[in-house]
C-alpha atoms as a PDB file:
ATOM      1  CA  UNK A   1      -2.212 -24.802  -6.408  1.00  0.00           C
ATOM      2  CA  UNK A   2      -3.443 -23.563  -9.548  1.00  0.00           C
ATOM      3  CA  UNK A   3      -4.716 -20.455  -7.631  1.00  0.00           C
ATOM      4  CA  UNK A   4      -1.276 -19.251  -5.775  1.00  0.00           C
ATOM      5  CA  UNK A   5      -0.576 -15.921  -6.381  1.00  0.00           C
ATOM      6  CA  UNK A   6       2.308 -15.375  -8.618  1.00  0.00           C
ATOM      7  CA  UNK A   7       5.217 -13.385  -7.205  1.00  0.00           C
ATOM      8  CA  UNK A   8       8.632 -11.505  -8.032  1.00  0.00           C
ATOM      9  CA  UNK A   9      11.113 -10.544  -5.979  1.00  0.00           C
ATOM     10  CA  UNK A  10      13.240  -7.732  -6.329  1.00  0.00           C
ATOM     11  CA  UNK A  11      16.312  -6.658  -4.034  1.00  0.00           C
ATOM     12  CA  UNK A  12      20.275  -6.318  -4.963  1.00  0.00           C
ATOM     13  CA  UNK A  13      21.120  -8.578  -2.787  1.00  0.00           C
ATOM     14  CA  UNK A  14      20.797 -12.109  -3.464  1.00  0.00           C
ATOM     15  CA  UNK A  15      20.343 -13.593   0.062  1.00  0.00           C
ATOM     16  CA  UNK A  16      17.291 -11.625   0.728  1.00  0.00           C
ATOM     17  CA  UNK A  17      16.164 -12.760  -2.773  1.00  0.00           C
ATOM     18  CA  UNK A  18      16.946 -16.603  -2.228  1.00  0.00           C
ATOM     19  CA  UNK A  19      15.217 -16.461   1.302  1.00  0.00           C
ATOM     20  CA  UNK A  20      12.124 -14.738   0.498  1.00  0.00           C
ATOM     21  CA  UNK A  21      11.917 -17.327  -2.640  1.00  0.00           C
ATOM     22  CA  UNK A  22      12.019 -20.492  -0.135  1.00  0.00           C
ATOM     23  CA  UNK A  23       9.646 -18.426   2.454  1.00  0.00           C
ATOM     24  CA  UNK A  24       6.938 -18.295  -0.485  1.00  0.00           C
ATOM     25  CA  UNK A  25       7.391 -21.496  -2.057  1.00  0.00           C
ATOM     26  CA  UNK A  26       7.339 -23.616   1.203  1.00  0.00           C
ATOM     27  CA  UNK A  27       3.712 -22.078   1.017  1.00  0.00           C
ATOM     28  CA  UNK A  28       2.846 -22.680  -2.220  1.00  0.00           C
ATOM     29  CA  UNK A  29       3.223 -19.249  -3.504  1.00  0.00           C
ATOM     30  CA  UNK A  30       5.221 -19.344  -7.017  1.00  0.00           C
ATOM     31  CA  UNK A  31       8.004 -16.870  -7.277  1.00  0.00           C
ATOM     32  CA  UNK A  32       8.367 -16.423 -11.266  1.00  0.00           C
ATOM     33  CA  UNK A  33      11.031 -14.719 -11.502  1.00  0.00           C
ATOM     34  CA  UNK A  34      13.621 -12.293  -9.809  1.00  0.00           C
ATOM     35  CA  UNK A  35      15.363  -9.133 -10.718  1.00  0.00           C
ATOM     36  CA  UNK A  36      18.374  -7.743  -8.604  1.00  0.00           C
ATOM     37  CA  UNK A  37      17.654  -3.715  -9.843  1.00  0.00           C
ATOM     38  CA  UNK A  38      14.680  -1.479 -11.037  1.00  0.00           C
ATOM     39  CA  UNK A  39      14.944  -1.900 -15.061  1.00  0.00           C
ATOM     40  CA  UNK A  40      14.903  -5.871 -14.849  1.00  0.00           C
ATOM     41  CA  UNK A  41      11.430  -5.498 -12.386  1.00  0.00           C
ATOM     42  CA  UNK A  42       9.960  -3.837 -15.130  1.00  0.00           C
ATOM     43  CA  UNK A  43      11.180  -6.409 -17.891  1.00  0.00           C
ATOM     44  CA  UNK A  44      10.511  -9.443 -15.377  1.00  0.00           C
ATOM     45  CA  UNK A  45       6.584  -8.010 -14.787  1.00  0.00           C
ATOM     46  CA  UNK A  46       6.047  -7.376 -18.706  1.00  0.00           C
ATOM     47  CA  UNK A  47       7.101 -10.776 -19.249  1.00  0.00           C
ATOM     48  CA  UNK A  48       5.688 -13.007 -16.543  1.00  0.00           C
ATOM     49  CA  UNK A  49       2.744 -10.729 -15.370  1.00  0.00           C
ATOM     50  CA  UNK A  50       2.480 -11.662 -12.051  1.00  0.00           C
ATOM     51  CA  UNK A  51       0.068 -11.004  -8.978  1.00  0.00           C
ATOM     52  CA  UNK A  52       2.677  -9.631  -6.800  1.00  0.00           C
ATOM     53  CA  UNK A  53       5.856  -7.650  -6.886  1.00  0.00           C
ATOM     54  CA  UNK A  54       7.885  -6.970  -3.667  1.00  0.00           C
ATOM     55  CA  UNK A  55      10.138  -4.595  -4.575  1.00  0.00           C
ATOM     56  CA  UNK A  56      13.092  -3.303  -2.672  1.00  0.00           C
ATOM     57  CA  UNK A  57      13.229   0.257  -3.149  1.00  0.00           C
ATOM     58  CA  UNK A  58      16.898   1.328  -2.967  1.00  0.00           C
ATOM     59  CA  UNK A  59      19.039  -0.534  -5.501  1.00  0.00           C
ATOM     60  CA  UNK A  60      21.706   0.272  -7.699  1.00  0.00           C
ATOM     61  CA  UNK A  61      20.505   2.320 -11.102  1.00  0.00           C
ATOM     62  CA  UNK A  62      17.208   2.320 -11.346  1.00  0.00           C
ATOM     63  CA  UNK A  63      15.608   2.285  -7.903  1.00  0.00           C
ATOM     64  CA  UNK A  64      12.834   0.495  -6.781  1.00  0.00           C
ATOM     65  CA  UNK A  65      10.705   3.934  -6.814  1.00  0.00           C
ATOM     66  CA  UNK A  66      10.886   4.388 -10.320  1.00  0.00           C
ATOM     67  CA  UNK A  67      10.785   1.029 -11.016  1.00  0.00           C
ATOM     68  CA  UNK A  68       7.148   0.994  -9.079  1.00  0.00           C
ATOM     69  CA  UNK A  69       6.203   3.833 -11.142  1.00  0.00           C
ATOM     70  CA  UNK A  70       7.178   2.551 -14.715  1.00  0.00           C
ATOM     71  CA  UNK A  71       4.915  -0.852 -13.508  1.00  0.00           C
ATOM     72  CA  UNK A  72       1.875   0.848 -12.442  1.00  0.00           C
ATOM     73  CA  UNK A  73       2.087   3.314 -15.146  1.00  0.00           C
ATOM     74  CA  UNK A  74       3.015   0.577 -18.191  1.00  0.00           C
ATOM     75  CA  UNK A  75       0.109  -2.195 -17.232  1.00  0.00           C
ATOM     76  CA  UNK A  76      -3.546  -2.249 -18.047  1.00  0.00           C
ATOM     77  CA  UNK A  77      -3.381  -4.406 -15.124  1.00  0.00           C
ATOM     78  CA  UNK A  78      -0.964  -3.907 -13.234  1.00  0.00           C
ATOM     79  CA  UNK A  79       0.313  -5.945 -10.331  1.00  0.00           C
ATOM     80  CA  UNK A  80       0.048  -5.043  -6.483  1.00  0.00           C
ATOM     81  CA  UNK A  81       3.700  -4.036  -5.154  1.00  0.00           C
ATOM     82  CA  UNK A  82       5.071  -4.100  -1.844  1.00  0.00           C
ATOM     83  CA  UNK A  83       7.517  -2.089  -0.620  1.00  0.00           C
ATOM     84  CA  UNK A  84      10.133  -3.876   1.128  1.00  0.00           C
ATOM     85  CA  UNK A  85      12.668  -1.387   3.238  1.00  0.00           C
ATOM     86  CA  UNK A  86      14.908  -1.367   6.510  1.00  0.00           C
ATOM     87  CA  UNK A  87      14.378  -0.121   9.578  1.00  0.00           C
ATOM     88  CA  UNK A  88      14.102   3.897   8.687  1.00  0.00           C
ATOM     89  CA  UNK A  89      10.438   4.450   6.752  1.00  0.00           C
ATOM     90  CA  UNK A  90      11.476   7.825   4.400  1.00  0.00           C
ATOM     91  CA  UNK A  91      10.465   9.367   1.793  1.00  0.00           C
ATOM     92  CA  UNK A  92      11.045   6.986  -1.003  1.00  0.00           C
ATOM     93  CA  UNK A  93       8.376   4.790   1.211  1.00  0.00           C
ATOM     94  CA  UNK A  94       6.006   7.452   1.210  1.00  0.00           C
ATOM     95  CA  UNK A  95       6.418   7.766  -2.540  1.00  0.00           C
ATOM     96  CA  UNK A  96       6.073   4.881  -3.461  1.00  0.00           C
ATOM     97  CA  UNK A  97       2.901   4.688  -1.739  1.00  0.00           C
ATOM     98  CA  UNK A  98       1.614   7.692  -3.427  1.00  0.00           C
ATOM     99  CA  UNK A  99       2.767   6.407  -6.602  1.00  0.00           C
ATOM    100  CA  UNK A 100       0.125   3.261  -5.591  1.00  0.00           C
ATOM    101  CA  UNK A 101       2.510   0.849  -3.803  1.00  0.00           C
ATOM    102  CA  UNK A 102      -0.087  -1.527  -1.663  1.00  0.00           C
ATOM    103  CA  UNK A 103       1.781  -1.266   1.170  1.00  0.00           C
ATOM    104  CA  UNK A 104       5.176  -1.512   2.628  1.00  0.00           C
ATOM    105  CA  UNK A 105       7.102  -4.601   4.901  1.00  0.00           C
ATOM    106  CA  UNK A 106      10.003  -4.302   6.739  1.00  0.00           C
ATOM    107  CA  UNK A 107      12.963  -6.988   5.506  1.00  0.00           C
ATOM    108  CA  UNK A 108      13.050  -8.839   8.484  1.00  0.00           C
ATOM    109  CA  UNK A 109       9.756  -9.540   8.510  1.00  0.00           C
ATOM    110  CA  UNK A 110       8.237 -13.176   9.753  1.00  0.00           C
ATOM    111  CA  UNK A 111       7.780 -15.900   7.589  1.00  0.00           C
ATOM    112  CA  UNK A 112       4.053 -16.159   8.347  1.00  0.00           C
ATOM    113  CA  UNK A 113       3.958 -12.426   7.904  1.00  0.00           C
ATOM    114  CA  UNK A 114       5.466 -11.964   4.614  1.00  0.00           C
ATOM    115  CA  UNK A 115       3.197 -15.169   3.127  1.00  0.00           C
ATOM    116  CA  UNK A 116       0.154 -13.792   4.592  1.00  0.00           C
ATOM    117  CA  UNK A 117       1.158 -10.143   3.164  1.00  0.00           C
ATOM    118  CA  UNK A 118       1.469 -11.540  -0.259  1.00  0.00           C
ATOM    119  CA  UNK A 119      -1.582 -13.200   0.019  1.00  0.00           C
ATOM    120  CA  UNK A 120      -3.612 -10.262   1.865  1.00  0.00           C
ATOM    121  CA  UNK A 121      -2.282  -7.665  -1.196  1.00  0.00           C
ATOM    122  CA  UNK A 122      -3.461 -10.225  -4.157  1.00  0.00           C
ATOM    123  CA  UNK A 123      -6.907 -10.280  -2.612  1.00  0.00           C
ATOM    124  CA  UNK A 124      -6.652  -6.576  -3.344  1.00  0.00           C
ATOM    125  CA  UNK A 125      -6.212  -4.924   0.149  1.00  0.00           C
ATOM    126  CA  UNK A 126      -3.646  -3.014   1.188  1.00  0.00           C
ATOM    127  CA  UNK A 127      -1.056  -3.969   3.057  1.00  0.00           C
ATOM    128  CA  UNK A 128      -0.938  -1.114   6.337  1.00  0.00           C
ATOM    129  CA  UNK A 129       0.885  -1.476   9.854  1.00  0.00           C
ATOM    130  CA  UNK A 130      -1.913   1.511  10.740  1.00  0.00           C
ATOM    131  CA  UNK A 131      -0.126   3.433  13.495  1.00  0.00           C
ATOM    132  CA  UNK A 132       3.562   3.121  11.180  1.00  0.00           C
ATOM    133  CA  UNK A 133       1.988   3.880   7.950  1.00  0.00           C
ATOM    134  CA  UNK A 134       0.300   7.440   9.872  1.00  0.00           C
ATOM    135  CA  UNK A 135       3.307   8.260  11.341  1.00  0.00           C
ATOM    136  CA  UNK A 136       5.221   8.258   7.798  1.00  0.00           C
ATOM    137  CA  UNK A 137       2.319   9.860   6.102  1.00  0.00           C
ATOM    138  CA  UNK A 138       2.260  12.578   9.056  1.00  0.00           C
ATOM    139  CA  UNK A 139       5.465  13.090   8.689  1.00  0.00           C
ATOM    140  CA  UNK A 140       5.769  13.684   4.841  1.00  0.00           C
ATOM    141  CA  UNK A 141       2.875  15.660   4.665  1.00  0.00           C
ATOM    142  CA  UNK A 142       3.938  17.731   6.965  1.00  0.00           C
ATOM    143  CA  UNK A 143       6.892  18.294   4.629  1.00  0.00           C
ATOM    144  CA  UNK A 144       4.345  19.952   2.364  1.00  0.00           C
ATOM    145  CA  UNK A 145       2.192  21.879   4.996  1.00  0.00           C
ATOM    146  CA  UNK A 146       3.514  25.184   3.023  1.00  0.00           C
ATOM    147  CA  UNK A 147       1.046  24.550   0.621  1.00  0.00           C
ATOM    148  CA  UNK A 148      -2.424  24.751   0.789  1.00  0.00           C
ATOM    149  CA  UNK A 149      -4.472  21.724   0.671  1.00  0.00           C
ATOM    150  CA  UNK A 150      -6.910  21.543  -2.154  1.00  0.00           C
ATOM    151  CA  UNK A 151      -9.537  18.799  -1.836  1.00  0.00           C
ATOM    152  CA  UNK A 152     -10.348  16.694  -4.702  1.00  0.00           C
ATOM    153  CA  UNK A 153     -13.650  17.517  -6.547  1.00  0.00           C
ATOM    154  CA  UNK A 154     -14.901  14.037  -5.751  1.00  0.00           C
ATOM    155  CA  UNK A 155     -14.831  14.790  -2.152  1.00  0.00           C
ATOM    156  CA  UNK A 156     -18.093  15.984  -2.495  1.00  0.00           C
ATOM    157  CA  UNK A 157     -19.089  13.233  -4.338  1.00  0.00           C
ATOM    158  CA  UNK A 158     -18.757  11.014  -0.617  1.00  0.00           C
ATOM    159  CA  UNK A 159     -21.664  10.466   1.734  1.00  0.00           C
ATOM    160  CA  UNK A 160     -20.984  12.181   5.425  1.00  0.00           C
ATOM    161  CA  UNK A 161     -20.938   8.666   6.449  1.00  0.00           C
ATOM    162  CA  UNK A 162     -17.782   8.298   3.913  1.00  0.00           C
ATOM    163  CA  UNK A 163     -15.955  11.113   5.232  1.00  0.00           C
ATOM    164  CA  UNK A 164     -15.862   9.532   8.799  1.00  0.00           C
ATOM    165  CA  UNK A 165     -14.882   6.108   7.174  1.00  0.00           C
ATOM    166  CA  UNK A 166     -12.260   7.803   5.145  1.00  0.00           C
ATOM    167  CA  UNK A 167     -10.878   9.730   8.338  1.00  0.00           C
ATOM    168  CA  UNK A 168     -11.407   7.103  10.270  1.00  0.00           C
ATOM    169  CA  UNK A 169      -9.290   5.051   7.902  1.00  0.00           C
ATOM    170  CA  UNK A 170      -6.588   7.367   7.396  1.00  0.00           C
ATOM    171  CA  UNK A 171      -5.928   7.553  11.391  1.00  0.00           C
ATOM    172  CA  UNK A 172      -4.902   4.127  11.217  1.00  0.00           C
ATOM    173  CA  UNK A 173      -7.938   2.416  12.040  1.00  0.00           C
ATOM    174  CA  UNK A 174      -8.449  -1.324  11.129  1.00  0.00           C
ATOM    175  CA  UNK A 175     -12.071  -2.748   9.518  1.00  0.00           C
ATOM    176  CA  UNK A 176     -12.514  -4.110  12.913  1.00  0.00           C
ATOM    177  CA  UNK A 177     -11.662  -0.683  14.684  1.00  0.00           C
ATOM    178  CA  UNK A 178     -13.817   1.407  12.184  1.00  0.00           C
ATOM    179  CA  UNK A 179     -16.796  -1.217  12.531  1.00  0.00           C
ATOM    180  CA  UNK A 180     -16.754  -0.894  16.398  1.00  0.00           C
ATOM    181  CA  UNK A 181     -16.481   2.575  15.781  1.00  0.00           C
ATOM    182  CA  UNK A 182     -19.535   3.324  13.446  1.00  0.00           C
ATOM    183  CA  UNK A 183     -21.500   0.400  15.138  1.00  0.00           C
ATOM    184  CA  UNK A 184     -21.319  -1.379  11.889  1.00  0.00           C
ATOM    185  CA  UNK A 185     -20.722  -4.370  10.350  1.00  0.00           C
ATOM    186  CA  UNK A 186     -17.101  -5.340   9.251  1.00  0.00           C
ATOM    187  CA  UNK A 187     -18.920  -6.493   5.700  1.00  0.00           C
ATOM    188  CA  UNK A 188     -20.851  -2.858   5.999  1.00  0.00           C
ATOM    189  CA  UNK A 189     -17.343  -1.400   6.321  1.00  0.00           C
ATOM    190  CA  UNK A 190     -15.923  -2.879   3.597  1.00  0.00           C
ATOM    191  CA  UNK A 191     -18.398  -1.397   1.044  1.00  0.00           C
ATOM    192  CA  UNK A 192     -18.091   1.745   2.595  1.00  0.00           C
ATOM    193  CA  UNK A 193     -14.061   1.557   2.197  1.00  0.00           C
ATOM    194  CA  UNK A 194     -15.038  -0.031  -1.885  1.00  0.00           C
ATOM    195  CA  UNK A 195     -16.849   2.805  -2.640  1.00  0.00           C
ATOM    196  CA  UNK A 196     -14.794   5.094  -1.096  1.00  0.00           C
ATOM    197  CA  UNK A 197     -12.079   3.927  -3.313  1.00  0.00           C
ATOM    198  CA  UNK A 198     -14.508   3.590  -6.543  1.00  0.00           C
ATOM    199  CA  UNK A 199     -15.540   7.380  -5.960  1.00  0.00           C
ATOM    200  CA  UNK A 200     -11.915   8.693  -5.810  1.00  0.00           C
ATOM    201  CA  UNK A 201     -10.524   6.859  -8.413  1.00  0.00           C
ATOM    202  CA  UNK A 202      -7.696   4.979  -5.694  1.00  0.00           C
ATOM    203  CA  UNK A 203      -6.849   1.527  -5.802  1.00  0.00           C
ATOM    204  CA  UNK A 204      -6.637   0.322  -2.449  1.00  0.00           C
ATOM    205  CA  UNK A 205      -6.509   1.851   1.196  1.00  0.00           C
ATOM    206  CA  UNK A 206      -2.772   2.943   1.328  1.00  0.00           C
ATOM    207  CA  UNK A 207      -3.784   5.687  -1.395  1.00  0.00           C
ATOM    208  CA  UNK A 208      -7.016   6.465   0.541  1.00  0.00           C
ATOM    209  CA  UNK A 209      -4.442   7.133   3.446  1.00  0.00           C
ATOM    210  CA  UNK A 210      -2.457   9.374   1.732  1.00  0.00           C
ATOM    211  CA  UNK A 211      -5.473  11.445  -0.202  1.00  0.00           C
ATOM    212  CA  UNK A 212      -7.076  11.866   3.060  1.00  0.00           C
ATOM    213  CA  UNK A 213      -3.980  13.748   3.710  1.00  0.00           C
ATOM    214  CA  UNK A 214      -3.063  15.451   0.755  1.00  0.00           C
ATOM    215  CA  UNK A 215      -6.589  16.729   0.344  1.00  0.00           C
ATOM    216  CA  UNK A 216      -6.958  18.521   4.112  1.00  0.00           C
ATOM    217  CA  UNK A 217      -9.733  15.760   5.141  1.00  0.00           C
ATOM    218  CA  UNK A 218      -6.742  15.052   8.053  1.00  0.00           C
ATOM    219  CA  UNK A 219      -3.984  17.238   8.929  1.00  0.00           C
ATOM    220  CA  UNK A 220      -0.985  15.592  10.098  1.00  0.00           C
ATOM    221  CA  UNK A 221      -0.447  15.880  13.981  1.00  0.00           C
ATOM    222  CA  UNK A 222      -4.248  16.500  14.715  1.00  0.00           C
ATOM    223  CA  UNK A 223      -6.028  14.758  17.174  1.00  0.00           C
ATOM    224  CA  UNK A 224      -7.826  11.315  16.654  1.00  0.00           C
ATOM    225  CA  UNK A 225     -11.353  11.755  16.881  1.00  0.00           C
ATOM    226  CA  UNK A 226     -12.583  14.804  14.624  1.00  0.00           C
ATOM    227  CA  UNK A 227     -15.795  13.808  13.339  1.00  0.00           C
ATOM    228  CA  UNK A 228     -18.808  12.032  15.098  1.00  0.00           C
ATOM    229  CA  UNK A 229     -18.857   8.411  15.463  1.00  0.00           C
ATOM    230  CA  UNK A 230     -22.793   8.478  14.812  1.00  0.00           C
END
């Protein structure tokens, strides 16, 4: 398929590596190349510039962290990276999506998941299991209550309509959810969510989660519904 997204793979260990690769290429996705710590993911992405990088964020040396930050930092355009981790989302999770990580999958995720993650990501989504991903962003915010929030100029910049979408988004709330919601279409959602993203200056939802946070728009532990549903 000359339109399969391009993928590499990086995790020490070679088994995940070598099962991941048959996952993706028994669906036509091409894995170009692998790396097995953080330094080679940044050599293997400036050399075969690929769609997608799922990158495994503790490793030997150079962790996966870093390594996400050198990519999106190095390329004009740079490649959406998942986070691959085990069972306990931390910190380096919540980093790495606040670096501008697309998302986050657990290793033992299903083959249909994983192939439809890689796919969902290169169409230039995020990739967000809603209630996890405001749980870890609760939680890591949180970490930072002590200081106080200061909203990003461009705040103002959104529609009232925006603000609900955005807080609305960053509770976890799916297209479908947040059309239901509003009363709106899912393709009216979506341009609220694109120009959301165009106004801030973000790249996909997962940072839209996280400035909703970081900003005060949500606090982490309040309740779900703060804003009218219109």
């Amino acid at each position: 398929m000359a339109d399969a997204p391009r993928v590499v793979i990086v995790d020490d260990q070679a088994l995940v590596r070598t099962g991941f690769r048959m996952i993706l290429a028994a669906d036509g996705i091409d894995v170009v190349a692998e790396a097995a710590d953080g330094d080679a993911a940044v050599a293997a992405v400036r050399r075969t510039r690929p769609d997608v990088v799922l990158m495994d964020i503790r490793m030997p040396g150079t962790d996966g962290l870093e390594a996400t930050r050198r990519i999106l930092a190095d390329e004009t355009a740079p490649p959406r990276i998942v986070v691959l981790t085990t069972y306990d989302l931390d910190q380096y999770v919540y980093a790495a999506l606040a670096a501008g990580a697309s998302g986050f999958l657990l290793k033992d995720v299903t083959p249909e998941h994983l192939t439809a993650a890689v796919r969902l990501v290169r169409s230039g989504d995020a990739l967000l299991a809603p209630a996890i991903t405001r749980r870890l962003v609760e939680r890591f915010a949180a970490s930072s209550s002590g200081r106080s929030a200061t909203p990003h100029r461009e705040l103002a910049a959104l529609t009232p309509r925006e603000l609900e979408v955005l807080e609305a988004l960053a509770r976890g709330h799916t297209n479908a959810e947040l059309a239901a919601r509003f009363r709106l279409s899912e393709a009216t959602v979506k341009t609220h969510v694109a120009r959301i993203l165009q106004k801030l200056g973000l790249r996909d939802r997962a940072q839209a989660v996280i400035a909703a946070y970081e900003t005060g728009l949500v606090t982490p532990g309040s309740a779900g519904s703060g804003t009218s549903a219109g």
